[in-house]
Protein backbone atom coordinates (compact mmCIF):
# COMPACT_ATOMS: atom_id res chain seq x y z
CA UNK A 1 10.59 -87.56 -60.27
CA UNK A 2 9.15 -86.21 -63.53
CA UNK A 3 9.20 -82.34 -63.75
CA UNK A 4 7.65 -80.07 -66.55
CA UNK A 5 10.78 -77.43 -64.91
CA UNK A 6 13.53 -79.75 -65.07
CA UNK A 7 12.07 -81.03 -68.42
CA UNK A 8 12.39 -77.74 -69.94
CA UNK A 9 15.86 -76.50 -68.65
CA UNK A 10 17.33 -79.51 -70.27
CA UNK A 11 15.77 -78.64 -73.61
CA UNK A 12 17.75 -75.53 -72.91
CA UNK A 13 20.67 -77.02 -72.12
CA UNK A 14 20.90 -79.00 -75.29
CA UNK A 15 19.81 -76.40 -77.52
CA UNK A 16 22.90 -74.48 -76.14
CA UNK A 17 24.79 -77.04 -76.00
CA UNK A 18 24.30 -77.52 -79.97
CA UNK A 19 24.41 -74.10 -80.53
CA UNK A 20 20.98 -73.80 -82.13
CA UNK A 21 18.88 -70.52 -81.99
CA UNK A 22 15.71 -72.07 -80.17
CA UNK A 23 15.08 -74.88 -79.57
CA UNK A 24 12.62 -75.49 -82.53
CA UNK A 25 16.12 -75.31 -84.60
CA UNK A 26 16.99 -78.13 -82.30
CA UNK A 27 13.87 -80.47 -82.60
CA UNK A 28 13.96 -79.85 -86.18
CA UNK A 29 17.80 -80.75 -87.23
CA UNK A 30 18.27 -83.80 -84.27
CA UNK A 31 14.55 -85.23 -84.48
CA UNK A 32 12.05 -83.91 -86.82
CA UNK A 33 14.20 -84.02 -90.11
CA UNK A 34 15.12 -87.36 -89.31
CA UNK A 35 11.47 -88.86 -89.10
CA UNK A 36 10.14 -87.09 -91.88
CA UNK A 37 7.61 -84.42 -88.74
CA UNK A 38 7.78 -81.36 -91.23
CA UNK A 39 3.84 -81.16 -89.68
CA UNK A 40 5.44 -80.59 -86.08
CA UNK A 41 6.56 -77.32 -84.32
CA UNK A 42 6.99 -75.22 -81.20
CA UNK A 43 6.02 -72.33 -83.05
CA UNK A 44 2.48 -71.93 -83.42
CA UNK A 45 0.09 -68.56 -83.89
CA UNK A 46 -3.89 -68.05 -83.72
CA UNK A 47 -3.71 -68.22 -87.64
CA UNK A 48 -1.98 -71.43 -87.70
CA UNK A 49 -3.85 -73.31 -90.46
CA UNK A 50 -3.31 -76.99 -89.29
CA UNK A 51 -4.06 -76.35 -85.79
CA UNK A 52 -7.72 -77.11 -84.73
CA UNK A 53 -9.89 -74.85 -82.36
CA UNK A 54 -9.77 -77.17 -78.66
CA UNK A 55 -12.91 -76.92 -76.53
CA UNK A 56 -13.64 -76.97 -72.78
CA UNK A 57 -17.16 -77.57 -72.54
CA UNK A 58 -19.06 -75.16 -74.87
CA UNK A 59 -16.09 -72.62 -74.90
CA UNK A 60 -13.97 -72.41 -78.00
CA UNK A 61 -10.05 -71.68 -77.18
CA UNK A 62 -7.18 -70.63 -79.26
CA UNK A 63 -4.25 -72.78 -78.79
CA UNK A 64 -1.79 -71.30 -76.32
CA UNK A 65 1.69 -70.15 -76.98
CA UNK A 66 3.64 -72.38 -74.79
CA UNK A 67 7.08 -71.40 -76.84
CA UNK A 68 9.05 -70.81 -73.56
CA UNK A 69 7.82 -74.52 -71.92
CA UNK A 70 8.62 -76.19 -75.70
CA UNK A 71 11.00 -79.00 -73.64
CA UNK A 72 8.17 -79.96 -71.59
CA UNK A 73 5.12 -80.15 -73.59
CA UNK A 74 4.64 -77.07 -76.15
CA UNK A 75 4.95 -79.07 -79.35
CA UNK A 76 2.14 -79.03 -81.96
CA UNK A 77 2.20 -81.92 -84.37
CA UNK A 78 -0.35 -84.05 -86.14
CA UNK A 79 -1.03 -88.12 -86.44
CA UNK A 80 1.30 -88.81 -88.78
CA UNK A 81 4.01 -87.19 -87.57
CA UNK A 82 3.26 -88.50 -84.14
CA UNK A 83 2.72 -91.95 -85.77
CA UNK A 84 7.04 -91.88 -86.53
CA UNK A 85 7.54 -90.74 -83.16
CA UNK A 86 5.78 -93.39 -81.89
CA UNK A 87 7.33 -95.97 -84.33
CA UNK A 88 10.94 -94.54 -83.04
CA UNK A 89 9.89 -95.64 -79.80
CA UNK A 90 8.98 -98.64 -80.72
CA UNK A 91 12.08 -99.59 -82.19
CA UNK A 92 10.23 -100.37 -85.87
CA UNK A 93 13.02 -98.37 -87.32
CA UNK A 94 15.87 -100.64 -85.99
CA UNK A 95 15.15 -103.36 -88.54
CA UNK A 96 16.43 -100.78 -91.48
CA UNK A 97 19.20 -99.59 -88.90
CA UNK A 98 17.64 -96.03 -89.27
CA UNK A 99 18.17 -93.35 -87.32
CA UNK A 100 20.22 -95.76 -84.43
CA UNK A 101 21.24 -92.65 -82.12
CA UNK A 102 17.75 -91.57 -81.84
CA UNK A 103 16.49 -95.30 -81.40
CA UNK A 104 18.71 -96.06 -78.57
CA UNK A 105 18.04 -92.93 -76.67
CA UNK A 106 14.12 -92.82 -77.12
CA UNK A 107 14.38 -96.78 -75.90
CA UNK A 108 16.52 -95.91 -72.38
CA UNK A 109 13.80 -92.88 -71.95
CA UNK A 110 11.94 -95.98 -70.89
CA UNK A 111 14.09 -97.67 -68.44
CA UNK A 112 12.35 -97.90 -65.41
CA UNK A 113 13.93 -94.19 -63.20
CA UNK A 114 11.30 -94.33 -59.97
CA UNK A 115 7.94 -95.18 -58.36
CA UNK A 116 5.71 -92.26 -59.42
CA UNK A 117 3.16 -93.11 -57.34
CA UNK A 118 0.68 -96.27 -56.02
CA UNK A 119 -0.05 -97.13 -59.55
CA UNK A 120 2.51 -96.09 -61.55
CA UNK A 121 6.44 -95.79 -62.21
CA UNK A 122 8.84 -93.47 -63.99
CA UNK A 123 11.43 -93.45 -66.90
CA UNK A 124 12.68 -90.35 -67.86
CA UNK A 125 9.34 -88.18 -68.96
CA UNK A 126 7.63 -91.93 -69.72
CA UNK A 127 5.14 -93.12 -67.05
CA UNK A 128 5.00 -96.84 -66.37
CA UNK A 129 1.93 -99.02 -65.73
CA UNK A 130 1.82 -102.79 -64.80
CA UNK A 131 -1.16 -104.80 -65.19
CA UNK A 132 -0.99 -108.39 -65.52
CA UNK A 133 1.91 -109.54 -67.44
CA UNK A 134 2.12 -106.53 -69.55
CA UNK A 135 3.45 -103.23 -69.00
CA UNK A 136 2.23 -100.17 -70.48
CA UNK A 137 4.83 -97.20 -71.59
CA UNK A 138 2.66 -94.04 -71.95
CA UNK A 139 3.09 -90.19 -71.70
CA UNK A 140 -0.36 -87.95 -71.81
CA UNK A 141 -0.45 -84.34 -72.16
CA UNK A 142 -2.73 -81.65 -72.28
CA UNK A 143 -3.79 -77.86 -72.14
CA UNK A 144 -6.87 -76.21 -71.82
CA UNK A 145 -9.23 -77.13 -74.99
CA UNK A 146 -6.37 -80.01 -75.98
CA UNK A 147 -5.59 -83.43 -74.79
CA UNK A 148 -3.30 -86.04 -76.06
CA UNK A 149 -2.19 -89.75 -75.03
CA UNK A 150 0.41 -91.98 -76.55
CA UNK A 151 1.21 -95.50 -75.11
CA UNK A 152 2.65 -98.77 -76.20
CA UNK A 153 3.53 -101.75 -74.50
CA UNK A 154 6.68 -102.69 -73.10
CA UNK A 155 7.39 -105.75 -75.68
CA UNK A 156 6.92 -103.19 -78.25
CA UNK A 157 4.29 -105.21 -79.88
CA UNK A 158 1.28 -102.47 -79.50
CA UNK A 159 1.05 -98.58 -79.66
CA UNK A 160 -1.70 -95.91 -80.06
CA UNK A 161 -2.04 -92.48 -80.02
CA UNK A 162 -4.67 -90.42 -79.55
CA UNK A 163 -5.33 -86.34 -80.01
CA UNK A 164 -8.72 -84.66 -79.10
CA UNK A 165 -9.45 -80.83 -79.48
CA UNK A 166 -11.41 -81.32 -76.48
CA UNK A 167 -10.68 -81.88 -72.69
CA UNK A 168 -7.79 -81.15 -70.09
């Protein structure tokens, strides 16, 4: 059962566990270094220059601090740096045998963990949908004024991400 709790006391867990500060140190020296995401962070303020105003309806909002729930959702990042994160999960780094540990973990994150509900299964954190022949690996998020999707199929054949400053 997927868990936005659980999700975020094992970020904890592991950013003890490596002895890193926060768990920003952690994302940055075990994932973002490693795919080139010097765009992404947990760490965000109103004057954050990169970070675009979200809207719900007509009303403006200022991103929201989710620092504390970082494991489970509170990372800012842009399209290219969630472009590598999606080719990581796709395995297109496992032709040039880069970054291996990360490859092989980010690929069992999609192992099939549960039913989720009528429609949809579980891996760990990745929802799974079935639809003809072809199964569909996707995780969306979203806050108040922000909305994000990313999805690719289970051959690993098709991906796409998409952020909107609007929704949720």
């Amino acid at each position: 059962v997927y868990s936005n709790t659980a999700t975020t006391l094992l970020g904890y867990v592991l950013q003890n566990n490596k002895n890193k500060d926060d768990y920003q140190d952690l994302l940055f020296s075990e994932v973002f270094s490693k795919l080139g995401m010097y765009s992404s962070t947990t760490k965000i303020t109103k004057n954050s220059l990169f970070v675009s105003k979200g809207y719900n309806g007509d009303v403006m909002n200022e991103p929201l601090d989710l620092y504390s729930f970082a494991p489970a959702g509170g990372i800012y990042s842009n399209v290219r740096d969630m472009m590598s994160y999606l080719a990581l999960h796709m395995g297109l780094y496992d032709k040039y045998n880069l970054h291996q540990g990360l490859s092989s973990a980010a690929k069992a994150s999609h192992d099939y963990q549960d039913a989720f509900d009528a429609m949809n299964d579980i891996g760990m954190a990745w929802f799974r949908y079935a639809y003809e022949d072809k199964v569909y690996i996707y995780h969306p998020g979203g806050v108040t004024g922000y909305a994000s999707f990313m999805g690719f199929t289970d051959d690993y054949s098709k991906g796409i991400i998409i952020l909107s400053a609007s929704g949720a």
